[in-house]
N, C-alpha and C. Protein backbone atom coordinates (compact mmCIF):
# COMPACT_ATOMS: atom_id res chain seq x y z
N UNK A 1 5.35 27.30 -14.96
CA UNK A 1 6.30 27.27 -16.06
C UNK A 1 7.72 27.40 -15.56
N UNK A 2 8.17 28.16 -14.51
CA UNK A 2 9.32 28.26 -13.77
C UNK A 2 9.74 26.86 -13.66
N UNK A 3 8.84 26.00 -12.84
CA UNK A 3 9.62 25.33 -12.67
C UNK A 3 9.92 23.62 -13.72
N UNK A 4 9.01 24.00 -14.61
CA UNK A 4 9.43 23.23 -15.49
C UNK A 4 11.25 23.34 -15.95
N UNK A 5 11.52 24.88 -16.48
CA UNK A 5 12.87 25.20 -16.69
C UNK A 5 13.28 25.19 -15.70
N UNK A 6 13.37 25.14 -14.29
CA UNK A 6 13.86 24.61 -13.74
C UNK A 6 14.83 23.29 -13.26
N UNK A 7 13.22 22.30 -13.90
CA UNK A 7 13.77 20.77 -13.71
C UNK A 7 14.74 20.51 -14.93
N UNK A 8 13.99 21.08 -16.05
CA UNK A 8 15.27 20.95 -17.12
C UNK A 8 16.70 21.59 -17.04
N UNK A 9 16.77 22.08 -16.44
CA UNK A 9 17.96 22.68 -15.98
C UNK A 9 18.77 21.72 -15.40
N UNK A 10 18.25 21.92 -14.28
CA UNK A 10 18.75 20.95 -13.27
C UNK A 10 18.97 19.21 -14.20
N UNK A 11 17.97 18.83 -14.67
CA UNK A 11 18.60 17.45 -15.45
C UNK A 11 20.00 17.87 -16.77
N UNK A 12 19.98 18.78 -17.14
CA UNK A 12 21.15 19.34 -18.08
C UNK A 12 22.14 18.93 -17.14
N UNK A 13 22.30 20.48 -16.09
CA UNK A 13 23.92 20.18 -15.19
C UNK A 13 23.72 18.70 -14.48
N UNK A 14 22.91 18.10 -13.86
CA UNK A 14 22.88 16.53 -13.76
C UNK A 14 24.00 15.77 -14.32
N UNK A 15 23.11 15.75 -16.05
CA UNK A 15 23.88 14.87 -16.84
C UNK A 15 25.41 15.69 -17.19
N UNK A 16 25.89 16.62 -17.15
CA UNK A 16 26.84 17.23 -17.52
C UNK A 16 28.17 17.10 -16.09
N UNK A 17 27.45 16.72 -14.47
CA UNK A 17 27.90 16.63 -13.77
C UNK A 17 28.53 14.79 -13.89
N UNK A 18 27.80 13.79 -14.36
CA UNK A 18 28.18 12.44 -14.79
C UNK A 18 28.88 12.09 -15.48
N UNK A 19 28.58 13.36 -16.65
CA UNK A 19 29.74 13.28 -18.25
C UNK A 19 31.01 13.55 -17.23
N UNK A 20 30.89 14.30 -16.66
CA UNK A 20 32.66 14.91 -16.11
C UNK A 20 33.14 13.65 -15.33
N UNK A 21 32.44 12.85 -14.09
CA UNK A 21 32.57 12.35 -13.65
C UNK A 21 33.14 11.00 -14.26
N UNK A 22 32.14 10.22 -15.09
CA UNK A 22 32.77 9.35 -15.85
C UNK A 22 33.94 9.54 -16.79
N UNK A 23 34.47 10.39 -16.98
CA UNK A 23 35.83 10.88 -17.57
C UNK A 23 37.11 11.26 -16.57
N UNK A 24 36.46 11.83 -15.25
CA UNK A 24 37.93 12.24 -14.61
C UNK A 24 37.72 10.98 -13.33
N UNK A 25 37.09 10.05 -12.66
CA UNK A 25 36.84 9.67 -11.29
C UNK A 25 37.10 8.22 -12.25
N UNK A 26 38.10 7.64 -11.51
CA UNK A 26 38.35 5.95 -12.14
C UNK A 26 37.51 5.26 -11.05
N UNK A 27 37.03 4.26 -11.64
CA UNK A 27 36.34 3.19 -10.40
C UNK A 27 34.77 4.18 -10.49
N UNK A 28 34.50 4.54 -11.28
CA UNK A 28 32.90 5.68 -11.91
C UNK A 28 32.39 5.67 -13.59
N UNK A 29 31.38 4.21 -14.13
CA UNK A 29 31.44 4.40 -15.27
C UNK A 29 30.24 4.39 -15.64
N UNK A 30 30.19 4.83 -16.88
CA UNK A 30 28.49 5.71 -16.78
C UNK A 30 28.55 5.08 -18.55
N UNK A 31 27.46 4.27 -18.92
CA UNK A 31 26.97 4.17 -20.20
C UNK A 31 27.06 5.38 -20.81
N UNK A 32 28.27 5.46 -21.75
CA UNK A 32 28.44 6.50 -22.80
C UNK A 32 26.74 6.79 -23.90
N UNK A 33 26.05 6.40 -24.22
CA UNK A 33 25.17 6.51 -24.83
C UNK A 33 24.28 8.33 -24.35
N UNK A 34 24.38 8.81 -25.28
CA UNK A 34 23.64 10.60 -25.18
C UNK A 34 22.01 9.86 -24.42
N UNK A 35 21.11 9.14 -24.60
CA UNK A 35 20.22 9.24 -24.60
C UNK A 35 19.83 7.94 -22.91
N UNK A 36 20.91 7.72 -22.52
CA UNK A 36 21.01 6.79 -21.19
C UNK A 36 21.50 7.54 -20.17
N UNK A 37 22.71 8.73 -21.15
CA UNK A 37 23.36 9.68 -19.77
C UNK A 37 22.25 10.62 -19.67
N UNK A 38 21.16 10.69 -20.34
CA UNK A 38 20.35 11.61 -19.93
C UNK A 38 19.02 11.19 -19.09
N UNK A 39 19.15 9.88 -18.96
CA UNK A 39 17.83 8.79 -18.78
C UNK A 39 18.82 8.80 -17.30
N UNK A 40 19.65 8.78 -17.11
CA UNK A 40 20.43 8.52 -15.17
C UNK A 40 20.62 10.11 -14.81
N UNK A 41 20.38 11.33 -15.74
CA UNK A 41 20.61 12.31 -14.85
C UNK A 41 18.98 12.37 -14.76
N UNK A 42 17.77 12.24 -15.35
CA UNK A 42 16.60 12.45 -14.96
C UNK A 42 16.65 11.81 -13.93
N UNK A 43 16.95 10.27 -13.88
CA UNK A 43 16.53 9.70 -12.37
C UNK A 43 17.33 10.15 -10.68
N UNK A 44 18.55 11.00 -11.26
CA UNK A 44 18.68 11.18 -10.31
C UNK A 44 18.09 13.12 -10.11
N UNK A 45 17.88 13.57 -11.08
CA UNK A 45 16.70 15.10 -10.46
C UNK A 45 15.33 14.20 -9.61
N UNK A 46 14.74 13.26 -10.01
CA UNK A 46 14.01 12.57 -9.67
C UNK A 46 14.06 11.90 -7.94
N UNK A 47 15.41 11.73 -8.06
CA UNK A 47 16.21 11.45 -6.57
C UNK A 47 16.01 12.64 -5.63
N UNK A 48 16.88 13.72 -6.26
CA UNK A 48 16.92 14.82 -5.59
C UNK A 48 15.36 15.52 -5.16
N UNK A 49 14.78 15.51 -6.19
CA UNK A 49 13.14 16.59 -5.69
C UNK A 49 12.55 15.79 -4.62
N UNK A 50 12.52 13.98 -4.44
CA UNK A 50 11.92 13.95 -3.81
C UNK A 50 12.61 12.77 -2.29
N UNK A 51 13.73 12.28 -2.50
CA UNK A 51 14.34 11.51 -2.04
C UNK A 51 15.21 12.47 -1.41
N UNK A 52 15.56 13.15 -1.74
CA UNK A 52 16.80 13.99 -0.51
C UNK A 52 16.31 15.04 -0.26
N UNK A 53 15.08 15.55 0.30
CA UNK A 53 14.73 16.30 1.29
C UNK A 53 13.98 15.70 2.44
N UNK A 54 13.62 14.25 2.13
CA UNK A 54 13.55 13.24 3.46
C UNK A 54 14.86 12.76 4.07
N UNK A 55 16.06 12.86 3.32
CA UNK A 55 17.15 12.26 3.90
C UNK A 55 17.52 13.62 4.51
N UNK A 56 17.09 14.94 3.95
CA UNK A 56 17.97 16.20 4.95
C UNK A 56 17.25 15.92 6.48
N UNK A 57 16.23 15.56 6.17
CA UNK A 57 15.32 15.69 7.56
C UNK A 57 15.81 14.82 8.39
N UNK A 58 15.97 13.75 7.66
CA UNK A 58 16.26 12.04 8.72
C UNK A 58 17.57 12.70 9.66
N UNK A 59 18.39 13.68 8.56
CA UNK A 59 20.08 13.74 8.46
C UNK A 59 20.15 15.38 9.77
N UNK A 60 18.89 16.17 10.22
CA UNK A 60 19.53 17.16 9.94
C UNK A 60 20.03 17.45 11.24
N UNK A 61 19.83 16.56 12.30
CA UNK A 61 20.72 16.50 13.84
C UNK A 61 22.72 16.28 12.88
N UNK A 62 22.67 15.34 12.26
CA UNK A 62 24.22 15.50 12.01
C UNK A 62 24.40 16.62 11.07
N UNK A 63 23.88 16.99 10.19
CA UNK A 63 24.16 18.56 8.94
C UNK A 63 23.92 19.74 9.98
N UNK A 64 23.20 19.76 10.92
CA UNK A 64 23.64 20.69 12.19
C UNK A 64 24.69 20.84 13.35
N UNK A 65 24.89 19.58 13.52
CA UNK A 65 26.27 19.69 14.51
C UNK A 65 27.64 19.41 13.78
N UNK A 66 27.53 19.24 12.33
CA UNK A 66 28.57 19.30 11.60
C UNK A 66 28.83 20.51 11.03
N UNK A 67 27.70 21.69 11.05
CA UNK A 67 27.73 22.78 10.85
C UNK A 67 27.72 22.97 9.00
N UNK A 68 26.47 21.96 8.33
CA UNK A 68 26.34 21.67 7.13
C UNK A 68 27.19 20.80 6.33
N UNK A 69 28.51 20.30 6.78
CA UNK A 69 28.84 19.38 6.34
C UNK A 69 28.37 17.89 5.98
N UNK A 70 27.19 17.69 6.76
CA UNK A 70 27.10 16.52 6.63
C UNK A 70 26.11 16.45 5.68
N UNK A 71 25.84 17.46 4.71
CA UNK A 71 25.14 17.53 3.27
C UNK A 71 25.64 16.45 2.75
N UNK A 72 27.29 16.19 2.62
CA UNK A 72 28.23 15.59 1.84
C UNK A 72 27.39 14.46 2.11
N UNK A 73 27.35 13.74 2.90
CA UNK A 73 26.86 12.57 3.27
C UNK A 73 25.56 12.24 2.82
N UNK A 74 24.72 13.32 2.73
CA UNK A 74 23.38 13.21 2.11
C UNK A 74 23.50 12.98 0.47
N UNK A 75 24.44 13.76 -0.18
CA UNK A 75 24.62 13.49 -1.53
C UNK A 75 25.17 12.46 -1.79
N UNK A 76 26.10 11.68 -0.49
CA UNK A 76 26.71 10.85 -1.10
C UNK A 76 25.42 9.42 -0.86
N UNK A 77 24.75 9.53 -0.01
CA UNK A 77 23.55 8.61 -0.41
C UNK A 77 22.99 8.77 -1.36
N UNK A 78 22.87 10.05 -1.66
CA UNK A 78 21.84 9.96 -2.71
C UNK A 78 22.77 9.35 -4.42
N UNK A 79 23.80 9.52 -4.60
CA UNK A 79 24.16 9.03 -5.46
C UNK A 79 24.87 7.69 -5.40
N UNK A 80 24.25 7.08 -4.32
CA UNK A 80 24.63 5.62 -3.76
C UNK A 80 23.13 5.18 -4.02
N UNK A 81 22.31 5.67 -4.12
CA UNK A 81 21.05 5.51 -3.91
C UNK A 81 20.65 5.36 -5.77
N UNK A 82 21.37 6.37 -6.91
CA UNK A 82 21.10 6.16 -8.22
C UNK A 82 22.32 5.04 -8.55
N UNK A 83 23.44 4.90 -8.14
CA UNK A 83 24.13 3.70 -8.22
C UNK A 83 23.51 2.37 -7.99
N UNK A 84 22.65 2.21 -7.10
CA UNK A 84 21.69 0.83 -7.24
C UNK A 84 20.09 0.78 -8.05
N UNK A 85 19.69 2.39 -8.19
CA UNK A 85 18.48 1.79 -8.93
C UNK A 85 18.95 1.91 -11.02
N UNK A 86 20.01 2.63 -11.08
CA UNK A 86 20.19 2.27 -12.48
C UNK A 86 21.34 1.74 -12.56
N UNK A 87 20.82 0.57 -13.60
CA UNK A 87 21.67 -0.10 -14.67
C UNK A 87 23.06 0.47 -15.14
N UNK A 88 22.54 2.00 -15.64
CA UNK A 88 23.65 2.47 -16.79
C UNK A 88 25.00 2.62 -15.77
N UNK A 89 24.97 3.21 -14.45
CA UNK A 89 25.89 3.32 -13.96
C UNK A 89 26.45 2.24 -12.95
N UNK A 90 28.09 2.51 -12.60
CA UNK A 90 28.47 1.35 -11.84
C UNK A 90 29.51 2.27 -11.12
N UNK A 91 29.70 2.33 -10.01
CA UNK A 91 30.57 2.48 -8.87
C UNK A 91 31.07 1.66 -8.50
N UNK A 92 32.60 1.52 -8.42
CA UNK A 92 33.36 0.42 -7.95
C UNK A 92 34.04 0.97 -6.49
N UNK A 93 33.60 0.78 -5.47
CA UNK A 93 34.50 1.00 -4.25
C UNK A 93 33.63 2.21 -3.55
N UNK A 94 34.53 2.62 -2.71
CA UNK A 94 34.34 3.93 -1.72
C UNK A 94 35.52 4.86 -2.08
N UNK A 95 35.94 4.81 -2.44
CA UNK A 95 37.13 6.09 -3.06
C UNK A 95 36.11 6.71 -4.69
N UNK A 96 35.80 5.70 -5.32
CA UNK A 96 35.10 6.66 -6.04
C UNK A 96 33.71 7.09 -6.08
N UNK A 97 33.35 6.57 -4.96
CA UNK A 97 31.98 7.63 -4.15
C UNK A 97 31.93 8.37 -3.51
N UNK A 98 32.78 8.59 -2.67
CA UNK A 98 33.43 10.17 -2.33
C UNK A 98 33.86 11.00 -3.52
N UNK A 99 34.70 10.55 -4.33
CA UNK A 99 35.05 11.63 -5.34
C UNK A 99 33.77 12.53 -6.00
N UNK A 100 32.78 11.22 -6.49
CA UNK A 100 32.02 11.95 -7.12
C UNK A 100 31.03 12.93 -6.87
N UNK A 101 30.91 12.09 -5.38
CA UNK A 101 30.05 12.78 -4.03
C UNK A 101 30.77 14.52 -4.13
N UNK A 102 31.76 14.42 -3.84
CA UNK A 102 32.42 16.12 -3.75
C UNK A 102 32.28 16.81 -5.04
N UNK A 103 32.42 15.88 -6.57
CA UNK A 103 32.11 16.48 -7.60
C UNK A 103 30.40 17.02 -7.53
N UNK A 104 29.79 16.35 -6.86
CA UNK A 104 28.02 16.57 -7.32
C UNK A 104 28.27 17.71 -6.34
N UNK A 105 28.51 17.56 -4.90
CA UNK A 105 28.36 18.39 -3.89
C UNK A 105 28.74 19.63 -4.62
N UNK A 106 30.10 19.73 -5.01
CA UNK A 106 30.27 21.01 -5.21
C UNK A 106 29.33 21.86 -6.39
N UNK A 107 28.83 20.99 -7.72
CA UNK A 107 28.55 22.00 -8.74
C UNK A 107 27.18 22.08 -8.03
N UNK A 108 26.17 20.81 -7.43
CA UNK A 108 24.99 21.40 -6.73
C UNK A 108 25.12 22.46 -5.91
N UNK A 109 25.50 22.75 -4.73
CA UNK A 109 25.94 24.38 -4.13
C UNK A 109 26.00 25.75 -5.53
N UNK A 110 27.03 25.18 -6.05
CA UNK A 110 26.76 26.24 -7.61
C UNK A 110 25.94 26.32 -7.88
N UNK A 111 24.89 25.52 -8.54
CA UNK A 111 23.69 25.32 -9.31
C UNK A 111 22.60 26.00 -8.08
N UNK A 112 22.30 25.73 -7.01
CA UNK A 112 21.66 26.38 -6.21
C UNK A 112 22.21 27.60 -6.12
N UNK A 113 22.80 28.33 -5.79
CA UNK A 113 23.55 29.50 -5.45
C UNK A 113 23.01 30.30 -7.09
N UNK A 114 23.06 29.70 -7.87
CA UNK A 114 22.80 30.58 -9.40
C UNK A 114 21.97 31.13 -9.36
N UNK A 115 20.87 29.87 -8.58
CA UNK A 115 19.35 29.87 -9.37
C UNK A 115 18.59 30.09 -8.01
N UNK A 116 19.56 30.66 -6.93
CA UNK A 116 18.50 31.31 -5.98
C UNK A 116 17.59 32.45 -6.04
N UNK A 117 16.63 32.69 -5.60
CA UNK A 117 15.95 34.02 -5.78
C UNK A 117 16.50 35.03 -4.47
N UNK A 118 16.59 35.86 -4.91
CA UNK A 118 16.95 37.71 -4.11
C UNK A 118 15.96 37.18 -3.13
């Protein structure tokens, strides 16, 4: 049962991390529709549980000699990675895949850090 509220969690700040994004990051636009921004933050919890803990592994010679920085890089695939399998969203360029990359990076660190256990 944990981790059911868990995943729902995590798809909440998801979609709440996209809403921000598609409002402050130009060249980042996300189908306004309540029931599509919630259909691209499932696919990307969907990303995350099982798609980016093979990319930490592939990644973790550089997230070690970068001294965890190179997470950034992992998130920023991974939301390069929901930029091509859904529709609703569109990324225009590399300036606003970094942005958003640092927007996800940062509230994920939050969101983990909350919901760590003692």
């Amino acid at each position: 049962m944990k981790w059911i509220g868990y995943i729902l969690l995590m798809i909440i700040v998801n979609a709440l991390v996209l809403i921000v994004a598609a409002n402050y990051v130009p060249g980042f636009y996300l189908n306004p529709s309540l029931k599509l921004v919630f259909g691209a933050a499932l696919l990307l919890t969907i990303i995350n549980i099982f798609v980016r803990p093979v990319l930490k592994l592939v990644l973790s010679p550089v997230i070690f000699l970068t001294l965890g920085l190179g997470m950034v890089l992992v998130n920023g695939l991974v939301i390069y990675l929901l930029d091509i399998l859904s529709p609703n969203i569109k990324i225009e360029g590399l300036i606003p895949l970094i942005y958003v990359t640092l927007i996800f990076s940062v509230v994920n660190f939050i969101f983990h850090l909350a919901t760590k256990k003692s």
